[in-house]
PDB file of N, CA and C in Angstrom:
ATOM      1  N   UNK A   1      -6.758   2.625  16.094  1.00  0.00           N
ATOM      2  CA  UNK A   1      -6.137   1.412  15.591  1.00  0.00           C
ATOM      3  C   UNK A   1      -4.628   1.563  15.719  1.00  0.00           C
ATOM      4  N   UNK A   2      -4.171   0.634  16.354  1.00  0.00           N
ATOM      5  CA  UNK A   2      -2.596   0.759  16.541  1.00  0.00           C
ATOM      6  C   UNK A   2      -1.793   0.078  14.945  1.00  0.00           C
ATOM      7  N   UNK A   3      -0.904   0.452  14.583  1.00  0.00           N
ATOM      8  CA  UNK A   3       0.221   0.131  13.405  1.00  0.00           C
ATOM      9  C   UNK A   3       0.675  -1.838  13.653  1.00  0.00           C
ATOM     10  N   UNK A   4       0.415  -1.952  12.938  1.00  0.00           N
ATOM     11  CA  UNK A   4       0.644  -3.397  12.912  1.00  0.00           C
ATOM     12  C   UNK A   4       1.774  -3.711  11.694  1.00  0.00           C
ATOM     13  N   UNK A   5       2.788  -3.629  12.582  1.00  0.00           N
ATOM     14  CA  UNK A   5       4.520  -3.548  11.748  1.00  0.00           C
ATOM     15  C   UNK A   5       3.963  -4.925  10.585  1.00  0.00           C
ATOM     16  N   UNK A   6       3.620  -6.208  11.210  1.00  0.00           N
ATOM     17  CA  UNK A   6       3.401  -7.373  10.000  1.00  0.00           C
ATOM     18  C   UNK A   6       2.396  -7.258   9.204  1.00  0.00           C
ATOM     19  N   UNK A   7       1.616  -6.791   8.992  1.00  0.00           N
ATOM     20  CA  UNK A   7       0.585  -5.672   8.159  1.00  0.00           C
ATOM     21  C   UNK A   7       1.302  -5.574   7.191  1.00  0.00           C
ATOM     22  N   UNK A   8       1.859  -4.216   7.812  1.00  0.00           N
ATOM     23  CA  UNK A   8       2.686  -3.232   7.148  1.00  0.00           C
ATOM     24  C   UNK A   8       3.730  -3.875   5.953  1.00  0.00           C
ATOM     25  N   UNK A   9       4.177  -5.048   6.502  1.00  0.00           N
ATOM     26  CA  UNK A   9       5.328  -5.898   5.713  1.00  0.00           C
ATOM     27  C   UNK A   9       4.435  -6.806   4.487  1.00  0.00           C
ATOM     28  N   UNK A  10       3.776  -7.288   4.947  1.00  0.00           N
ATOM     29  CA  UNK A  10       2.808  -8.147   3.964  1.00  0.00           C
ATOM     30  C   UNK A  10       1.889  -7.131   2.982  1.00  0.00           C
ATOM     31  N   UNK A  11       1.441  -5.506   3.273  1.00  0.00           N
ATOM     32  CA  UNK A  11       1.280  -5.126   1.981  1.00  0.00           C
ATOM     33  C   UNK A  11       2.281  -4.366   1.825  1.00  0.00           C
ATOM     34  N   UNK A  12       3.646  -3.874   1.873  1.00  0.00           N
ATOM     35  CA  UNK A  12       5.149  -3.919   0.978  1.00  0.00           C
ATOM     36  C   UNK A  12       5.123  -4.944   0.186  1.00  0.00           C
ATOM     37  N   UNK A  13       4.766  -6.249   0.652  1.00  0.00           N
ATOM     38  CA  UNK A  13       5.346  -7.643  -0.253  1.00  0.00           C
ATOM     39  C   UNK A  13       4.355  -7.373  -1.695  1.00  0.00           C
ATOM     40  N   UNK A  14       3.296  -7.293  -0.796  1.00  0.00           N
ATOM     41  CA  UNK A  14       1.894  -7.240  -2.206  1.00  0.00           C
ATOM     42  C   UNK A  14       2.618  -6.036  -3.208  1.00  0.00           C
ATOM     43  N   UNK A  15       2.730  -5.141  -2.924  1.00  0.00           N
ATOM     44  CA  UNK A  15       3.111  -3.890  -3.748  1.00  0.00           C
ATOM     45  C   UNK A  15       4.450  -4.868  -4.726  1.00  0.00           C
ATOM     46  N   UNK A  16       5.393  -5.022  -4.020  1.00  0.00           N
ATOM     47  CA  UNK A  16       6.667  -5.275  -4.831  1.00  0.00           C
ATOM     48  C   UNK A  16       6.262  -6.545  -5.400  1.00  0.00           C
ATOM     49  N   UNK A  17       5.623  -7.228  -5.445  1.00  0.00           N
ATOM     50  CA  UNK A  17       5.268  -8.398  -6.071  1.00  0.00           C
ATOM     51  C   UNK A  17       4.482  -8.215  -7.338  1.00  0.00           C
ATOM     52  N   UNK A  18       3.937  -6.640  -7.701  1.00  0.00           N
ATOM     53  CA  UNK A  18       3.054  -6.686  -8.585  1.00  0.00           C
ATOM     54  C   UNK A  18       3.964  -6.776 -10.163  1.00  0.00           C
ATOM     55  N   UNK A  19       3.757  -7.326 -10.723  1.00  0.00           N
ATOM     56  CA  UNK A  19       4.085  -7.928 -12.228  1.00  0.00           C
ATOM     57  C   UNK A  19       4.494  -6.150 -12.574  1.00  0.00           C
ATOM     58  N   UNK A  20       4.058  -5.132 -12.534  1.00  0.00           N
ATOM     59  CA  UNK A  20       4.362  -4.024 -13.612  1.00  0.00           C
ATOM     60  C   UNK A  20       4.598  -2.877 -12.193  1.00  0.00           C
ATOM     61  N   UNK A  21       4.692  -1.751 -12.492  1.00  0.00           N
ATOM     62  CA  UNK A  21       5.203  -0.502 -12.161  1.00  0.00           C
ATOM     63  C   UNK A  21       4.217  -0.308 -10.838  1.00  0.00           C
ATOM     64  N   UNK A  22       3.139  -0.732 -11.547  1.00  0.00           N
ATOM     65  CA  UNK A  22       1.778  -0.254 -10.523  1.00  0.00           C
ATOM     66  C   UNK A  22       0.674  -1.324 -10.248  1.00  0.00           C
ATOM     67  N   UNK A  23       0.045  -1.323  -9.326  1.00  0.00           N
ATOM     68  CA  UNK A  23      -1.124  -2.607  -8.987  1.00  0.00           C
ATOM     69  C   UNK A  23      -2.386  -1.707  -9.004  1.00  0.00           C
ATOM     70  N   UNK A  24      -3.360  -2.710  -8.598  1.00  0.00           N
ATOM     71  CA  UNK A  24      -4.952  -1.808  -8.178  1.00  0.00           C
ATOM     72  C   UNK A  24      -5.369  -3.150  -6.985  1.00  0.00           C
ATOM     73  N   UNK A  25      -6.429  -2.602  -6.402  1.00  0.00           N
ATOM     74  CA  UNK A  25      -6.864  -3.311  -5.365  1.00  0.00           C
ATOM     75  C   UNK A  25      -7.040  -4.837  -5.483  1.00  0.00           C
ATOM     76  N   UNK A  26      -7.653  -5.108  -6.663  1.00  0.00           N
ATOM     77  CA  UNK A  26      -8.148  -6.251  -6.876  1.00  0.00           C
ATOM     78  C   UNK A  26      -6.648  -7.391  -7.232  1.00  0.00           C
ATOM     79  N   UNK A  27      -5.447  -6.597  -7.127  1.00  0.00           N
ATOM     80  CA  UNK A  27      -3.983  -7.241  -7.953  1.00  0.00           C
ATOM     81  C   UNK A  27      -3.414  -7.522  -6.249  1.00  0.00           C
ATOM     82  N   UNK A  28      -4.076  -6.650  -5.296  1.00  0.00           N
ATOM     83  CA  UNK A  28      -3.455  -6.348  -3.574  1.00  0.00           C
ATOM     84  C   UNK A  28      -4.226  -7.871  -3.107  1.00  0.00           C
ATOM     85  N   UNK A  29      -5.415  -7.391  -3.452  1.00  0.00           N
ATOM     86  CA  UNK A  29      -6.439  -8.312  -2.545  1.00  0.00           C
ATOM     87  C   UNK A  29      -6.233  -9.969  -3.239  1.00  0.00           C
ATOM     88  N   UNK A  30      -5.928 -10.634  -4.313  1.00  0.00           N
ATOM     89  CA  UNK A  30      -5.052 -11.307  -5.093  1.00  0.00           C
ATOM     90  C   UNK A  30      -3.867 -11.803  -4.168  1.00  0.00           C
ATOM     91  N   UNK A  31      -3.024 -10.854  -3.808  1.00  0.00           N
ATOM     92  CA  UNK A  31      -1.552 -11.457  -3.117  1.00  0.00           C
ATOM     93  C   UNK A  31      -2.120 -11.296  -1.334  1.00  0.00           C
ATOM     94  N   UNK A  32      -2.928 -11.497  -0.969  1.00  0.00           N
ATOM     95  CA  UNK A  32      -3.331 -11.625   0.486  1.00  0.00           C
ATOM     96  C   UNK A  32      -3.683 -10.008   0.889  1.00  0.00           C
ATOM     97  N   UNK A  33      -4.227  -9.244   0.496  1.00  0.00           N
ATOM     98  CA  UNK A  33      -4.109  -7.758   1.358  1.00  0.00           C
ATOM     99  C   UNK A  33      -5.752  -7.253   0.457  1.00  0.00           C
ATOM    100  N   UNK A  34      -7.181  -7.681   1.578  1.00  0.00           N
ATOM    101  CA  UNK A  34      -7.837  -7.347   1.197  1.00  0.00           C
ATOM    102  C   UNK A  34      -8.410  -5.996   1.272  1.00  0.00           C
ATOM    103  N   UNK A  35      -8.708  -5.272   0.188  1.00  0.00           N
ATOM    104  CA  UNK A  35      -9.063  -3.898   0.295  1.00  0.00           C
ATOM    105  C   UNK A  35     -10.459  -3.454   1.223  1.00  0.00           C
ATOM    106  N   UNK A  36     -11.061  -4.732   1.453  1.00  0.00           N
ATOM    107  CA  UNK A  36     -12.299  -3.884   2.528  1.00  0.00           C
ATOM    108  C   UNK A  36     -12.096  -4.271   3.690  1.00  0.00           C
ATOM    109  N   UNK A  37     -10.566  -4.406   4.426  1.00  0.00           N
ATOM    110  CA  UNK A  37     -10.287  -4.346   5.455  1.00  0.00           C
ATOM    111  C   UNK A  37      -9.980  -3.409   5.950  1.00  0.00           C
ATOM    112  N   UNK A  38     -10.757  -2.867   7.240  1.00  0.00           N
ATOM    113  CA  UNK A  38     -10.225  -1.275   7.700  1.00  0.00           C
ATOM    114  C   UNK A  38      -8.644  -1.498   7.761  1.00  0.00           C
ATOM    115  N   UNK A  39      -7.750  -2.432   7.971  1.00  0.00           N
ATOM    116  CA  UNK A  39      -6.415  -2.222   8.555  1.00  0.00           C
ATOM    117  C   UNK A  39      -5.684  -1.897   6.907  1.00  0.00           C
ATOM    118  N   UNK A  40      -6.381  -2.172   5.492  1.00  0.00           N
ATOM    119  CA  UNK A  40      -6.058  -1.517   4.436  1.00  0.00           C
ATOM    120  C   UNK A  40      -6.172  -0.223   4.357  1.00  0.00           C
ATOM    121  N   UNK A  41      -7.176   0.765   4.736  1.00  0.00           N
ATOM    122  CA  UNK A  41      -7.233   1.696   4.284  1.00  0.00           C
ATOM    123  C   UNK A  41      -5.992   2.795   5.576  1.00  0.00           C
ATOM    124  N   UNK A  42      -6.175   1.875   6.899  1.00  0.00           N
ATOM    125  CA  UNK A  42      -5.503   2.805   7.951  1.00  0.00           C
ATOM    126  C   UNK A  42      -4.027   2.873   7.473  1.00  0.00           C
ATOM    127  N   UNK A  43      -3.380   1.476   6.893  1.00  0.00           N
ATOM    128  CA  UNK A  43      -2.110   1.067   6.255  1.00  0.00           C
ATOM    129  C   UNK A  43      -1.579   2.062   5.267  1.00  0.00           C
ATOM    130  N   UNK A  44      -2.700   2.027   4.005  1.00  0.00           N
ATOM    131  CA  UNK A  44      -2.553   3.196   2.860  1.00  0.00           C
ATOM    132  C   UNK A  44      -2.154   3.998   3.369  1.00  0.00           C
ATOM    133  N   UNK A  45      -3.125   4.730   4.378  1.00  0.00           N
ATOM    134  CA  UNK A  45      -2.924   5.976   5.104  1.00  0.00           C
ATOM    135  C   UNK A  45      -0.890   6.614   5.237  1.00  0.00           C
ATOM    136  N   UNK A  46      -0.847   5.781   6.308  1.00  0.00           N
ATOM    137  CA  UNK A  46       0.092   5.212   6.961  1.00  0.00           C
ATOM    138  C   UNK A  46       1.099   5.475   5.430  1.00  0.00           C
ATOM    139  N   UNK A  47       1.328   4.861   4.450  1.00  0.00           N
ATOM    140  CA  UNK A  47       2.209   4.673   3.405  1.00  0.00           C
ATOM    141  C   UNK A  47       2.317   6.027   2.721  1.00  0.00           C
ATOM    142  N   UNK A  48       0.921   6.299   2.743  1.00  0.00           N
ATOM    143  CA  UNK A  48       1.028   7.331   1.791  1.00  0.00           C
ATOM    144  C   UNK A  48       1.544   8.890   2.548  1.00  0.00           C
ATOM    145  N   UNK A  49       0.892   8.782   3.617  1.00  0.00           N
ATOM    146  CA  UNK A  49       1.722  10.045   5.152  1.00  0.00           C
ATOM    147  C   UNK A  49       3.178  10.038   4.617  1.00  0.00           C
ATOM    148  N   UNK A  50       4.176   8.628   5.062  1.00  0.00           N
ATOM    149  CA  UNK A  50       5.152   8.573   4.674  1.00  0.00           C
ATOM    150  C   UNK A  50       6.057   8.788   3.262  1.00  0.00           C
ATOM    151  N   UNK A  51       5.197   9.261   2.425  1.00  0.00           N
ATOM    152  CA  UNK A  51       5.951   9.188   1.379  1.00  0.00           C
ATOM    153  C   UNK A  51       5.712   7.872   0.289  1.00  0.00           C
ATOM    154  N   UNK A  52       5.520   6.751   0.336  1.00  0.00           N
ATOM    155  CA  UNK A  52       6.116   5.397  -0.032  1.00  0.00           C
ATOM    156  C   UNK A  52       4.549   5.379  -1.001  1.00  0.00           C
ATOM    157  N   UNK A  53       3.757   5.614  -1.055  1.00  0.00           N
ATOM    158  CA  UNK A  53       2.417   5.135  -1.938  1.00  0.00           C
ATOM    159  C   UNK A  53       1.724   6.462  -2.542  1.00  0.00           C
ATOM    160  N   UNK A  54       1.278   6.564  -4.037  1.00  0.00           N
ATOM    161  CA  UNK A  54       0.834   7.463  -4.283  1.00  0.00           C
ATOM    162  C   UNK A  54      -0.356   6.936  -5.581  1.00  0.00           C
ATOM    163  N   UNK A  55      -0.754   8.315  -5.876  1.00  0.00           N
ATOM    164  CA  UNK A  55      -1.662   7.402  -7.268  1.00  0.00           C
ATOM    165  C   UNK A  55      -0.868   7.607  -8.095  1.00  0.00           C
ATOM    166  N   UNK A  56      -1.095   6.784  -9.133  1.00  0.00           N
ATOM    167  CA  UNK A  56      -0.489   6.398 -10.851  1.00  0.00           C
ATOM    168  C   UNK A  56      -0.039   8.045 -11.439  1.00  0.00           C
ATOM    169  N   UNK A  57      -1.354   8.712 -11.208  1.00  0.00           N
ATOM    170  CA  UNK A  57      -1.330  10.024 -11.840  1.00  0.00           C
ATOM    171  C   UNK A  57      -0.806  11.419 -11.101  1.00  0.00           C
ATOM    172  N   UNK A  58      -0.190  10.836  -9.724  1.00  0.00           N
ATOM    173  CA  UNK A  58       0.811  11.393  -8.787  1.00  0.00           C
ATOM    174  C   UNK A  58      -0.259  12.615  -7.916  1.00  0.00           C
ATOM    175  N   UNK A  59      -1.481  12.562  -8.440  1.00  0.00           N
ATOM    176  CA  UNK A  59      -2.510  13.396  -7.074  1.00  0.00           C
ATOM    177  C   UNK A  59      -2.398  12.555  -5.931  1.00  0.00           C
ATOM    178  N   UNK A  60      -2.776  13.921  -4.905  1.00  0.00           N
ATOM    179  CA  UNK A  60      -2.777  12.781  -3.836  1.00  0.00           C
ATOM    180  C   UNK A  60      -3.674  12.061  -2.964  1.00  0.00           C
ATOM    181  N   UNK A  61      -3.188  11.435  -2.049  1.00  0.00           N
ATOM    182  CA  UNK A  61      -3.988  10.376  -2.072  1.00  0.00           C
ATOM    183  C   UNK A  61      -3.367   9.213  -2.643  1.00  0.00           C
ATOM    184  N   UNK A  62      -4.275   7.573  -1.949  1.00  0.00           N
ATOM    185  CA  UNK A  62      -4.360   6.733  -2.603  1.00  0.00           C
ATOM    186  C   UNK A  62      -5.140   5.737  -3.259  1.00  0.00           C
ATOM    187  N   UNK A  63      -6.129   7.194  -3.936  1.00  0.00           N
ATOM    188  CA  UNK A  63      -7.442   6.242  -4.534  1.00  0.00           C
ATOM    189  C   UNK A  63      -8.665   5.994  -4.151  1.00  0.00           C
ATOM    190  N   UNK A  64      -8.475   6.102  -2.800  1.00  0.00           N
ATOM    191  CA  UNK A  64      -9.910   5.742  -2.061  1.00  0.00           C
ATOM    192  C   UNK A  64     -10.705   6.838  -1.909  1.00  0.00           C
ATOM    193  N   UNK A  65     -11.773   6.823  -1.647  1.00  0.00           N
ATOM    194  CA  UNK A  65     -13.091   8.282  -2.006  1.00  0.00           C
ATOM    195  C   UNK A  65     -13.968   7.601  -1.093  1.00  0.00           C
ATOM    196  N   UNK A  66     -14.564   8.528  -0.065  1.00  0.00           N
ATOM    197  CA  UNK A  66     -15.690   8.102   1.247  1.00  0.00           C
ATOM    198  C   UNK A  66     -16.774   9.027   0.866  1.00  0.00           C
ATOM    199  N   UNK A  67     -17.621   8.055   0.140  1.00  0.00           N
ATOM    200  CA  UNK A  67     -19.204   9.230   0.036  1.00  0.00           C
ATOM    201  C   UNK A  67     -19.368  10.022   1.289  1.00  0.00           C
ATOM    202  N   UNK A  68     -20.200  10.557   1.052  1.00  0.00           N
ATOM    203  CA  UNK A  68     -20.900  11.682   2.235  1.00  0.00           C
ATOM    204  C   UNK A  68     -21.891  10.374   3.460  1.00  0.00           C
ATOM    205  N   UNK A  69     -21.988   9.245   2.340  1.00  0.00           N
ATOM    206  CA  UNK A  69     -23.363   8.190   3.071  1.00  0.00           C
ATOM    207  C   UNK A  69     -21.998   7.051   3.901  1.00  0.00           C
ATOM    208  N   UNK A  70     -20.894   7.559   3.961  1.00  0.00           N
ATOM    209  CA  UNK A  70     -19.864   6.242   4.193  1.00  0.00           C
ATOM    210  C   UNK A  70     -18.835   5.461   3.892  1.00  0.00           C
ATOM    211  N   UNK A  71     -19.817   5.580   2.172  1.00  0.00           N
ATOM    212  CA  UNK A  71     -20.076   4.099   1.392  1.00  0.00           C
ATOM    213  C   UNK A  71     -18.207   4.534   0.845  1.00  0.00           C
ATOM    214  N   UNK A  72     -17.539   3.616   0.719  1.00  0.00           N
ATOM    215  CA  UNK A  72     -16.099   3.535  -0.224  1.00  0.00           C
ATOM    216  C   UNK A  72     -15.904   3.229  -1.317  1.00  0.00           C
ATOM    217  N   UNK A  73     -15.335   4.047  -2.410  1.00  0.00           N
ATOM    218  CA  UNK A  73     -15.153   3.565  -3.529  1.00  0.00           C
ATOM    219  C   UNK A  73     -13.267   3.660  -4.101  1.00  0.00           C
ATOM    220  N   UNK A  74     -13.292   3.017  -4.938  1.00  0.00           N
ATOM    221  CA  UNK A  74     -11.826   3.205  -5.588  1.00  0.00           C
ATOM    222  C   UNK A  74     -11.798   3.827  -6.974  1.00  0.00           C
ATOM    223  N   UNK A  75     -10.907   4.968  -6.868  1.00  0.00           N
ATOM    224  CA  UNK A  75     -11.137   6.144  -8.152  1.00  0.00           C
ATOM    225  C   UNK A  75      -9.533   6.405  -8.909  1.00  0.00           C
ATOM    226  N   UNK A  76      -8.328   5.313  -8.371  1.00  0.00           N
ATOM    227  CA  UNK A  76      -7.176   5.327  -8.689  1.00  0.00           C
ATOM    228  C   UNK A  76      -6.681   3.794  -9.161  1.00  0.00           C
ATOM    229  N   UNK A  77      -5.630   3.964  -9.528  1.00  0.00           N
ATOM    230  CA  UNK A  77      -4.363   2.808  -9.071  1.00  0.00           C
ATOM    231  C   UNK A  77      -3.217   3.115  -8.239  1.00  0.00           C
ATOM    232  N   UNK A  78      -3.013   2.642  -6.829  1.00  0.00           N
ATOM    233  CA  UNK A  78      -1.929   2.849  -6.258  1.00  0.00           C
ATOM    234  C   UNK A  78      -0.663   2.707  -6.801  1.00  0.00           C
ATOM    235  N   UNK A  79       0.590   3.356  -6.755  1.00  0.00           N
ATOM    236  CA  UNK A  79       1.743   2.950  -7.031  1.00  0.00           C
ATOM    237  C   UNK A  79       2.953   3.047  -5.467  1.00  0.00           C
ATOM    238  N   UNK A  80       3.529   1.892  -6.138  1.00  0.00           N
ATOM    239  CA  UNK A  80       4.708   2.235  -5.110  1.00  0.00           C
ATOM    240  C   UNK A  80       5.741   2.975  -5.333  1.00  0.00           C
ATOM    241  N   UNK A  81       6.152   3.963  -4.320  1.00  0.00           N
ATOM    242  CA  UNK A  81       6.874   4.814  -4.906  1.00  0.00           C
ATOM    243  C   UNK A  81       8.765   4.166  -4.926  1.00  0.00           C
ATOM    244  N   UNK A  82       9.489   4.860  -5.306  1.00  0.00           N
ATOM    245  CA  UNK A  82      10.813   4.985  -5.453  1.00  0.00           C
ATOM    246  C   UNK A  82      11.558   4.431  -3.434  1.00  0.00           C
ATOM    247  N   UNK A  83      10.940   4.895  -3.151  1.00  0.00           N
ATOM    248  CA  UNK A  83      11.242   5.221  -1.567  1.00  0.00           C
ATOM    249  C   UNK A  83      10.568   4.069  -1.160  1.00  0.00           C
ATOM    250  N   UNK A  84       9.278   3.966  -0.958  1.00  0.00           N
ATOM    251  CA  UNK A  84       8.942   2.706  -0.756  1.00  0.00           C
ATOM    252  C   UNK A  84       9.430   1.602  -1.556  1.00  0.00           C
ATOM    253  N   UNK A  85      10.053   0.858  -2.410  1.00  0.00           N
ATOM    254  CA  UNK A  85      10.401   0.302  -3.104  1.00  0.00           C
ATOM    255  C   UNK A  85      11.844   0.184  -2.253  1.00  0.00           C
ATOM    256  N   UNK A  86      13.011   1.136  -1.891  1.00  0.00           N
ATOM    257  CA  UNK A  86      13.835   0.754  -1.056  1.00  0.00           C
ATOM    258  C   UNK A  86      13.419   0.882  -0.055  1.00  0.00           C
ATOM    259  N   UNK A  87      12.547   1.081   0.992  1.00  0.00           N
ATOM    260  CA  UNK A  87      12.135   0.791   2.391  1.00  0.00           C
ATOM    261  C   UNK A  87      11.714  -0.702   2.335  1.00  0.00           C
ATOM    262  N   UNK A  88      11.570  -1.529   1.012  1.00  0.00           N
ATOM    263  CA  UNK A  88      10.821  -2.368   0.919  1.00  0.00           C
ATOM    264  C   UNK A  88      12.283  -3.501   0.671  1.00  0.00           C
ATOM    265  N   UNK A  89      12.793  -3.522   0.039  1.00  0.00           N
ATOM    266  CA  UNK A  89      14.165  -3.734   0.035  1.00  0.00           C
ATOM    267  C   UNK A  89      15.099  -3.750   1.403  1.00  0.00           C
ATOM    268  N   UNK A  90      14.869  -2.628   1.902  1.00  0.00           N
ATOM    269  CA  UNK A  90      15.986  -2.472   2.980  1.00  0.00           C
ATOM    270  C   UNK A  90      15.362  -3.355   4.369  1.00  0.00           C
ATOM    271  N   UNK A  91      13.661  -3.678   4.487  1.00  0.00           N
ATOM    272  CA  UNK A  91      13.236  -4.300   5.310  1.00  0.00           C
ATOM    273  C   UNK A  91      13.852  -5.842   4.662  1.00  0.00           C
ATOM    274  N   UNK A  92      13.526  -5.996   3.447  1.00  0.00           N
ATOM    275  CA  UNK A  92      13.935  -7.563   3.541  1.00  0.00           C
ATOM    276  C   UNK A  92      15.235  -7.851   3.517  1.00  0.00           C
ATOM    277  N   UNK A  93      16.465  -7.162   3.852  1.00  0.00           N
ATOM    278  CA  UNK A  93      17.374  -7.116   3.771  1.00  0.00           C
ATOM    279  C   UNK A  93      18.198  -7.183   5.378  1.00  0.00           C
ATOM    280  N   UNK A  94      17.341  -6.376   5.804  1.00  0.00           N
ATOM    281  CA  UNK A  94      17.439  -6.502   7.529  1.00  0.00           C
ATOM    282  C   UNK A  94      17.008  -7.786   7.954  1.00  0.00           C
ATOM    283  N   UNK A  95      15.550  -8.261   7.296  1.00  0.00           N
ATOM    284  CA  UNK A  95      15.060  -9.842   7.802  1.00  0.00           C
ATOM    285  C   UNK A  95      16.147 -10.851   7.668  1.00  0.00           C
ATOM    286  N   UNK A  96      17.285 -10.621   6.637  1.00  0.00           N
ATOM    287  CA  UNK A  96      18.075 -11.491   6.115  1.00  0.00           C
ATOM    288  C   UNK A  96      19.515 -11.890   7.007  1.00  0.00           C
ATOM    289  N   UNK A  97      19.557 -10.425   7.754  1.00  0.00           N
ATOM    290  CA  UNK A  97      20.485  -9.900   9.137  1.00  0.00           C
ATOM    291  C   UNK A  97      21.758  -9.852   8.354  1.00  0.00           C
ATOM    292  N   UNK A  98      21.779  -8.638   6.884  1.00  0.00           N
ATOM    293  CA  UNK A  98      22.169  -8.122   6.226  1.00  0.00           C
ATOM    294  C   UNK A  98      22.071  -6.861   6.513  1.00  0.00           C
ATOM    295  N   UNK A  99      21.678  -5.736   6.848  1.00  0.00           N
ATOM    296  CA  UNK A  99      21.426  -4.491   7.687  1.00  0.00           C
ATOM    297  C   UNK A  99      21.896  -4.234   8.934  1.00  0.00           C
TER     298      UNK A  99
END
């Protein structure tokens, strides 16, 4: 699966849009970014590699758990981190042709 930069921007928006510190899937999938889309979990991936997404309780990972049968479950709340939060900033800031 190749990186899909407008993806990528639309769940930043979901994250910084969440009312408190931290969201959960069902607060993502709510602002347009549904969680049983493979391009969610490759994205997470992607965020969390970088630094920018972690769980609430700072293990790592972001929540998601793949039985042995496949099957996916959610065992966290994602947070956005410090870093992501200005990567998230500094993208809409560049859109603005302020950067």
């Amino acid at each position: 699966m190749k990186i899909d930069h407008e993806y990528l921007k639309r769940l930043l928006h979901a994250f910084a849009e969440a009312p408190g510190p931290t969201t959960d899937i069902n607060e993502l999938e709510e602002r347009g970014v549904p969680y049983d889309d493979p391009q969610f979990i490759f994205h997470m991936a992607i965020l969390e590699d970088k630094g920018l997404v972690e769980q609430e309780d700072h293990d790592s990972g972001f929540g998601m758990r793949r039985g042995a049968d496949g099957d996916v479950s959610w065992a966290a709340v994602p947070d956005l981190r410090q870093l992501g939060m200005s990567s998230w900033k500094d993208l809409k800031m560049s859109e603005r042709g302020l950067l």
